[in-house]
N, C-alpha and C. Protein backbone atom coordinates (compact mmCIF):
# COMPACT_ATOMS: atom_id res chain seq x y z
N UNK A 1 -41.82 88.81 -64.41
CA UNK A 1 -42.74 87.74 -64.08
C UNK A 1 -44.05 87.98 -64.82
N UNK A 2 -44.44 86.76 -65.57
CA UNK A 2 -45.88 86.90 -66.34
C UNK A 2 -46.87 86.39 -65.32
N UNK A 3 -48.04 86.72 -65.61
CA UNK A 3 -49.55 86.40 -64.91
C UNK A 3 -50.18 85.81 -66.03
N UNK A 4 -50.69 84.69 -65.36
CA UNK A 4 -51.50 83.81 -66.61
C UNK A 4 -52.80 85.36 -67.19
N UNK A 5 -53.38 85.49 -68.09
CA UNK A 5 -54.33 86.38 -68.26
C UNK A 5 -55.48 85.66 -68.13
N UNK A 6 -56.42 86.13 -67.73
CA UNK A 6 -57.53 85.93 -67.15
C UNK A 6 -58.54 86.08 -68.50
N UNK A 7 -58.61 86.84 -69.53
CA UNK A 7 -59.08 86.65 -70.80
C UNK A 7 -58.87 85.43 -71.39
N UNK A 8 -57.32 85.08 -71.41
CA UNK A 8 -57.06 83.50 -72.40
C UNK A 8 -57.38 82.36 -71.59
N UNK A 9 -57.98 82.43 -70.05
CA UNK A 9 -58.38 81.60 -69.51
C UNK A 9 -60.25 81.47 -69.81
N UNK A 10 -60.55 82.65 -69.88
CA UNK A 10 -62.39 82.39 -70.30
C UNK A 10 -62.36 82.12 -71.55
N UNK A 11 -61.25 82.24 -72.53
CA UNK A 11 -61.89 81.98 -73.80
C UNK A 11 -60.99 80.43 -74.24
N UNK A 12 -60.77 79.79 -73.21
CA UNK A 12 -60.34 78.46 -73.43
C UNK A 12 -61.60 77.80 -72.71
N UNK A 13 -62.32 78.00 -72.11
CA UNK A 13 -63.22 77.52 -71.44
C UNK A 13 -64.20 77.85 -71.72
N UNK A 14 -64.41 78.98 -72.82
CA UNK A 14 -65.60 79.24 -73.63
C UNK A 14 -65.58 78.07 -74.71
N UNK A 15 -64.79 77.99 -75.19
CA UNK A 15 -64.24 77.10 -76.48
C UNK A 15 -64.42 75.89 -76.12
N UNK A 16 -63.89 75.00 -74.83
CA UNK A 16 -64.41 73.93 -74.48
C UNK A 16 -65.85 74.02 -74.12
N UNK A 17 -66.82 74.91 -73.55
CA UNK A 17 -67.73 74.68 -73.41
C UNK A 17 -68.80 74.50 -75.06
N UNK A 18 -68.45 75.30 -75.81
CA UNK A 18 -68.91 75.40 -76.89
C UNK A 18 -68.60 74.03 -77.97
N UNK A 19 -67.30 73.23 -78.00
CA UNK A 19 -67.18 72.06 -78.62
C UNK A 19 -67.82 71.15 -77.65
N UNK A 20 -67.82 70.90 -76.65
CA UNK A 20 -69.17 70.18 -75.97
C UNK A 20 -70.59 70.25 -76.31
N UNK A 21 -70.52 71.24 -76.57
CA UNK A 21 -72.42 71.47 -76.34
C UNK A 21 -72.64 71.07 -78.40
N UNK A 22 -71.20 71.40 -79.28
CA UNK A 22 -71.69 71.21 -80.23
C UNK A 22 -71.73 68.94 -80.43
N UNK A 23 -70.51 68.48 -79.76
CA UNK A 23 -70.66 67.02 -79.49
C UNK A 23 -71.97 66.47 -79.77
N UNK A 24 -72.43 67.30 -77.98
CA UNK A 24 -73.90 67.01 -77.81
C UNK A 24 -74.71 66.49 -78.66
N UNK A 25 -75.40 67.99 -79.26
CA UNK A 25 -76.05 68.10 -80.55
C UNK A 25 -75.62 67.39 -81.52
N UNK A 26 -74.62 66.74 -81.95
CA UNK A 26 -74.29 66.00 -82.68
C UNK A 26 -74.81 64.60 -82.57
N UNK A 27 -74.81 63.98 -81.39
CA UNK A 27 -74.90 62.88 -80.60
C UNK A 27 -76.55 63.13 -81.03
N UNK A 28 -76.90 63.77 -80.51
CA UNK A 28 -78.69 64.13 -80.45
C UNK A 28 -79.11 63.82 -81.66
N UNK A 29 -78.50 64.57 -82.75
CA UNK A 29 -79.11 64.49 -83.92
C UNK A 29 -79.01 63.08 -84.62
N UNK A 30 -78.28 62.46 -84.38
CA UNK A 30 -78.12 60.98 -84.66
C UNK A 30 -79.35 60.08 -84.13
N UNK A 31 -79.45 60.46 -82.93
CA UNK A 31 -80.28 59.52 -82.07
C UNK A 31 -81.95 59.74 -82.03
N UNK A 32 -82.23 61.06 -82.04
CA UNK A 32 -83.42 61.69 -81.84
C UNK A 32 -84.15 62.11 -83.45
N UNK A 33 -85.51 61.64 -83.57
CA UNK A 33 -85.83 62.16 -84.73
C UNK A 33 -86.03 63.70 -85.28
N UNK A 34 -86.30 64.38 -85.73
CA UNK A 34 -86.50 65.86 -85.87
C UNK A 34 -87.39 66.27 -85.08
N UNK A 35 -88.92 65.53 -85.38
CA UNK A 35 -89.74 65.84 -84.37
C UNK A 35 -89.78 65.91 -82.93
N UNK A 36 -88.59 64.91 -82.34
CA UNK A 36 -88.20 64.48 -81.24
C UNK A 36 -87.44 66.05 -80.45
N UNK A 37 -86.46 66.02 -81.58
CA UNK A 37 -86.01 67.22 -81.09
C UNK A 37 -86.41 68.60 -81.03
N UNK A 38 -87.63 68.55 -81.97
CA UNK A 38 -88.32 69.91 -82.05
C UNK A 38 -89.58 69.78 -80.52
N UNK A 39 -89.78 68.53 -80.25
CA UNK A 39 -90.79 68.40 -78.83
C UNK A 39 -89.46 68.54 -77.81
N UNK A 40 -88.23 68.20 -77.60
CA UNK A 40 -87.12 68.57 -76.60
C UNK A 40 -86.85 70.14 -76.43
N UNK A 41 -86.99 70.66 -77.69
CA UNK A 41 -86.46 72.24 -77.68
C UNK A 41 -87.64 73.05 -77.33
N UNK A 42 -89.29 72.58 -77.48
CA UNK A 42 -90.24 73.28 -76.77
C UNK A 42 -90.18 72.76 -75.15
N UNK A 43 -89.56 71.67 -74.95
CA UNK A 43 -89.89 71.67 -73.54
C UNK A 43 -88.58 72.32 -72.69
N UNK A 44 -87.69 72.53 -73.71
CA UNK A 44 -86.34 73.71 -72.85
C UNK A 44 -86.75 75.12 -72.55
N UNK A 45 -87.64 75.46 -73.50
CA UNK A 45 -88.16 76.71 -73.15
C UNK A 45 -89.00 77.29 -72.29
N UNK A 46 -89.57 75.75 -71.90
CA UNK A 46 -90.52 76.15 -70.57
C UNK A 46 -89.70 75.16 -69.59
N UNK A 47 -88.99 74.40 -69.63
CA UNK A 47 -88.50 73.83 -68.37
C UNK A 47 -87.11 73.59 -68.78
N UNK A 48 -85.45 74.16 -68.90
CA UNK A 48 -84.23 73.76 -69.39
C UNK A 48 -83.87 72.96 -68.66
N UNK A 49 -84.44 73.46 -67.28
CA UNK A 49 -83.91 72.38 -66.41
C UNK A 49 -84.13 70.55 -66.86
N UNK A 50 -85.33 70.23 -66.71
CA UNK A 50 -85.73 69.03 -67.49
C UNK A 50 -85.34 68.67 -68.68
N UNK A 51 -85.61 69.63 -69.78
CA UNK A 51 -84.50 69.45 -70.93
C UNK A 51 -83.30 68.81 -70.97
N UNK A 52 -82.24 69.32 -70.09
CA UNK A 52 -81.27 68.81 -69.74
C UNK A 52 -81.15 67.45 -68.97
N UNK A 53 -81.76 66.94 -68.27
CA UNK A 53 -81.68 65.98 -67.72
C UNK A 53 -82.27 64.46 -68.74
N UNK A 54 -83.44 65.26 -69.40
CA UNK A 54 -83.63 64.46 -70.55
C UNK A 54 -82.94 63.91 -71.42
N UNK A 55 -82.02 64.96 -71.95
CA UNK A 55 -80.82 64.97 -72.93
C UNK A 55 -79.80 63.81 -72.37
N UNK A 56 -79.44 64.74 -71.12
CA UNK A 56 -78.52 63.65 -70.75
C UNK A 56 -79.03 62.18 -70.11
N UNK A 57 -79.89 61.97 -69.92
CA UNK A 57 -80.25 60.47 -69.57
C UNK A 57 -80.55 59.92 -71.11
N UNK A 58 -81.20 60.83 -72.36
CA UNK A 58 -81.32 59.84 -73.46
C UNK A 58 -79.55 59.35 -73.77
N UNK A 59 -78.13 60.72 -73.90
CA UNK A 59 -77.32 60.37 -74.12
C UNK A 59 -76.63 59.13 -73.30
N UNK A 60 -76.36 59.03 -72.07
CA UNK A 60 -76.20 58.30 -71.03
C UNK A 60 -76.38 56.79 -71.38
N UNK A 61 -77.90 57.05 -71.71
CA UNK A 61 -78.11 55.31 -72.42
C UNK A 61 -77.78 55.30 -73.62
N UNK A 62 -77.65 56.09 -74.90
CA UNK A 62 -76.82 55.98 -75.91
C UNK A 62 -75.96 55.25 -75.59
N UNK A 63 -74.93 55.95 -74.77
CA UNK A 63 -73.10 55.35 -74.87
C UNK A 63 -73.45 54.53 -74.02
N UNK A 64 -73.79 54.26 -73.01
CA UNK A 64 -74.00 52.64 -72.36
C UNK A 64 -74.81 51.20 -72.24
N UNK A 65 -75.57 51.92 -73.30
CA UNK A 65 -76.27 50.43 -73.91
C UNK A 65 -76.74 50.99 -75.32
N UNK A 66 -75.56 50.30 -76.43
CA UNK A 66 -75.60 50.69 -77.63
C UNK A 66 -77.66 50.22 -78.43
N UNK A 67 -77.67 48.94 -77.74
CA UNK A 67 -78.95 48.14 -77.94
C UNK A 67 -79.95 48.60 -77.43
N UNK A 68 -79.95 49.73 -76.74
CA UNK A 68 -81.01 50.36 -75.96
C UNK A 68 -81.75 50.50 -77.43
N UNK A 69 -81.85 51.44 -78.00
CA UNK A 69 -82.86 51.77 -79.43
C UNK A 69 -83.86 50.38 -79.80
N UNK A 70 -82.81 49.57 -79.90
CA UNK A 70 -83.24 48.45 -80.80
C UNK A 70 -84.62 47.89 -79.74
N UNK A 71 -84.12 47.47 -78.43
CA UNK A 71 -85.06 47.19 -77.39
C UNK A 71 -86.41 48.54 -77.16
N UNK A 72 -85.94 49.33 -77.25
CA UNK A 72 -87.46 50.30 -77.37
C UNK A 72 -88.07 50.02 -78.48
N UNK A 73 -87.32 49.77 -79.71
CA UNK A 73 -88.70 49.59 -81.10
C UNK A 73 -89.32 47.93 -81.03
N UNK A 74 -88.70 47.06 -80.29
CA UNK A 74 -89.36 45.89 -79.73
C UNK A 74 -89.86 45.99 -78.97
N UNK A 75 -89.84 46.73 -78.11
CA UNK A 75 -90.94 46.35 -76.94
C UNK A 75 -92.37 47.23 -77.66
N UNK A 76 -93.14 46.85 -76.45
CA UNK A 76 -94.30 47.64 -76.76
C UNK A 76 -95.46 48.25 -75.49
N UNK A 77 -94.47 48.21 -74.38
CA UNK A 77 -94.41 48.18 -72.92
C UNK A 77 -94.01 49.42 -72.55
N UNK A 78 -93.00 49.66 -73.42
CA UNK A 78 -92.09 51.31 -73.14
C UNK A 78 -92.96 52.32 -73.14
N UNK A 79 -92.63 52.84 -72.40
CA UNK A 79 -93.72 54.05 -72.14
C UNK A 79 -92.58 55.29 -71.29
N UNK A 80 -92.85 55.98 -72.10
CA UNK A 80 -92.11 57.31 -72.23
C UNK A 80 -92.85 58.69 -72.27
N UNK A 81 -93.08 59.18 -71.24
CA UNK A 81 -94.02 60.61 -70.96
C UNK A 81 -93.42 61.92 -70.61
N UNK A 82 -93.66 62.72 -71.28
CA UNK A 82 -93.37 63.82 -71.32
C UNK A 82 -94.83 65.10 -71.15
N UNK A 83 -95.21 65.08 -70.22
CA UNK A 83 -96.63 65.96 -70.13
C UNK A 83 -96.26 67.15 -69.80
N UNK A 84 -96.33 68.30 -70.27
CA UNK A 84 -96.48 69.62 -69.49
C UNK A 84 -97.74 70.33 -69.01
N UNK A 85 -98.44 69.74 -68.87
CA UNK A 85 -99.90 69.70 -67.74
C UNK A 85 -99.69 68.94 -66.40
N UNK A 86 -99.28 67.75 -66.44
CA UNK A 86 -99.27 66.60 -65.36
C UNK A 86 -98.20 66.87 -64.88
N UNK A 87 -97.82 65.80 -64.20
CA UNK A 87 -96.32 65.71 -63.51
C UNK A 87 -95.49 65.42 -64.40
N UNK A 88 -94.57 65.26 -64.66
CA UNK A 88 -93.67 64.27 -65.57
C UNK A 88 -92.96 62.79 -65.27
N UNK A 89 -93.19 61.84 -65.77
CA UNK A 89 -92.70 60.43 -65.03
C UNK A 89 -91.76 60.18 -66.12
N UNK A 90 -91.27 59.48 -66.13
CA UNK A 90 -90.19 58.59 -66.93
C UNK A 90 -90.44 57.25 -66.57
N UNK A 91 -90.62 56.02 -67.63
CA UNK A 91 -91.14 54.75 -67.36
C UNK A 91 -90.40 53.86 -68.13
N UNK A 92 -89.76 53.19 -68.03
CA UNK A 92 -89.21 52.81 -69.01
C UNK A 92 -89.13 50.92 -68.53
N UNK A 93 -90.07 49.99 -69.33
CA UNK A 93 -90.61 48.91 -68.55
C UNK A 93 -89.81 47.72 -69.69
């Protein structure tokens, strides 16, 4: 009788975690300008937590409203804050 191994189980789930996170970044880099992402990767270092939630709410509206982009460079209402002094809000009008 075999036992599944417990090694080929973390490194299948290393591997999926790692083609995810590279997706991600993929997705990101499409969407986000350089600068964008160089102000996302200073604010992972002092808050990942937020980072992440950022990420995934910019991706989120990526894949579910392809027109989202287009409607932020028309409006002129949007207001999008990211403070690390203040609180942090998210506004999106």
């Amino acid at each position: 009788m075999s036992y599944p191994n417990q090694d080929d189980e973390n490194n299948t789930s290393q591997e999926k975690d790692s083609q995810l996170k590279a997706q991600k970044e993929m997705m990101l880099k499409q969407v986000l300008s350089a600068d964008a992402r160089l102000r996302l990767n200073n604010v992972r270092m002092v808050k990942p937590d937020l980072a992440d939630l950022v990420e995934n709410y910019i991706l989120n509206l990526n894949v579910t409203r392809k027109d989202f982009w287009a409607d932020i460079r028309r409006s002129t209402k949007t207001d999008i804050i990211i403070s690390p002094t203040t609180k942090t809000r998210f506004q999106v009008q």
